[in-house]
Protein backbone atom coordinates (compact mmCIF):
# COMPACT_ATOMS: atom_id res chain seq x y z
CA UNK A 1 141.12 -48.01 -7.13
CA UNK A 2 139.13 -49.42 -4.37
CA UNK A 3 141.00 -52.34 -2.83
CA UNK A 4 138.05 -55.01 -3.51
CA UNK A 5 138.32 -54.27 -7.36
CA UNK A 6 142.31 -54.32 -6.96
CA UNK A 7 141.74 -57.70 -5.21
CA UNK A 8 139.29 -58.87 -7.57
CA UNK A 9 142.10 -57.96 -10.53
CA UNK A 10 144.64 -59.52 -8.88
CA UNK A 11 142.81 -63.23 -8.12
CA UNK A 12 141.99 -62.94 -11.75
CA UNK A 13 145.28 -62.44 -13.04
CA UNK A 14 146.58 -65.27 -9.94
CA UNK A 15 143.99 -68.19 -11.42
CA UNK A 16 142.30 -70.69 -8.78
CA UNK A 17 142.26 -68.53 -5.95
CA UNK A 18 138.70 -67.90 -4.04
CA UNK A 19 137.22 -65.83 -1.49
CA UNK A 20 135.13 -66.14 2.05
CA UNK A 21 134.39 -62.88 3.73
CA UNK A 22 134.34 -63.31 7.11
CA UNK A 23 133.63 -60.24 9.00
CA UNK A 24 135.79 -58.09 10.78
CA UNK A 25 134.60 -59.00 14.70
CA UNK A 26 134.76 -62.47 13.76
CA UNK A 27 138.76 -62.59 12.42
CA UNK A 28 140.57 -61.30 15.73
CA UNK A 29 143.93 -61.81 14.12
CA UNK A 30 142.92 -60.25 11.20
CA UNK A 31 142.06 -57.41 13.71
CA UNK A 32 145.21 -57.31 15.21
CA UNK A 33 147.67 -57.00 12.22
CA UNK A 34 145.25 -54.58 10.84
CA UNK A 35 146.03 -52.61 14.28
CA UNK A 36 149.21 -53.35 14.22
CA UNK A 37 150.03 -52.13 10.87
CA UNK A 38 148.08 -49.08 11.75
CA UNK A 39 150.92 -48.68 14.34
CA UNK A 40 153.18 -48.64 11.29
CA UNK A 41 151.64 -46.44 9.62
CA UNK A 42 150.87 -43.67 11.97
CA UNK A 43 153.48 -44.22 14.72
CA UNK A 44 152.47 -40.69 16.74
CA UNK A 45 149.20 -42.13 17.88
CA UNK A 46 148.83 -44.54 21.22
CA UNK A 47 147.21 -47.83 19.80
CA UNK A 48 145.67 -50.99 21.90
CA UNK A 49 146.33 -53.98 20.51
CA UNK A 50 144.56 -57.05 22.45
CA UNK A 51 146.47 -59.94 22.56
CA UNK A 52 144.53 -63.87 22.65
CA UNK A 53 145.75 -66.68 23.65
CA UNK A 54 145.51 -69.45 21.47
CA UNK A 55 147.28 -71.47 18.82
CA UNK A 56 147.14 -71.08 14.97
CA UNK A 57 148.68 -74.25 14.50
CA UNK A 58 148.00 -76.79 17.78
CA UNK A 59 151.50 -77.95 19.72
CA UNK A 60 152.91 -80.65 18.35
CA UNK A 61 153.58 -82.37 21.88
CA UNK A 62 150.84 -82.31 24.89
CA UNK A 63 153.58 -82.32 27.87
CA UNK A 64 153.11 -79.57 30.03
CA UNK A 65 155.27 -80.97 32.72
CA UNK A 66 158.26 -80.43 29.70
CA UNK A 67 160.35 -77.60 32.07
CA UNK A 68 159.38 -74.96 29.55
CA UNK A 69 157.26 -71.62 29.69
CA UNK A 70 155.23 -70.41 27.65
CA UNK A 71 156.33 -66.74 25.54
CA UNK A 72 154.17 -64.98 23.46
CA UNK A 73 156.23 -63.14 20.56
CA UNK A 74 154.72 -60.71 17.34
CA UNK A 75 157.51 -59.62 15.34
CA UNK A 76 157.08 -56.84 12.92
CA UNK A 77 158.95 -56.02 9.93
CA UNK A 78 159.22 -53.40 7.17
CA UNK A 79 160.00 -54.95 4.06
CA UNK A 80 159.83 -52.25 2.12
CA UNK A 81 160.58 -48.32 2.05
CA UNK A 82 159.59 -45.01 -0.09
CA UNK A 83 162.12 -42.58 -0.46
């Protein structure tokens, strides 16, 4: 099943949900976990995966004279296995 019918089924059966496409060059972190689970999924293969530098959600404080630095952190994790 094509994954745009499976979606469809699936906001159907959810209720209330809705859609925006936005294309692919202009979701960079869409772009990047879609890289990054192709890492997953073919682990043999060298992948780049371009990091930005920006904030999803913007800092709660403004201080950058606060002591602290700045770490950049992706964390993946399988969450499920086939035997």
């Amino acid at each position: 099943m094509p994954f745009n019918n499976y979606a469809r089924r699936l906001i159907a059966w959810l209720g209330g949900v809705t859609l925006e496409h936005v294309p692919g060059g202009e979701n960079k972190q869409a772009d990047a976990l879609a890289k990054l689970a192709s890492i997953l999924a073919f682990p043999d293969q060298e992948t780049h995966v371009p990091i930005c530098r920006s904030w999803v959600i913007p800092p709660i404080f403004d201080d950058e004279d606060n002591g602290e630095r700045e770490v950049n952190v992706v964390s993946v994790l399988e969450i499920e296995t086939e035997d």
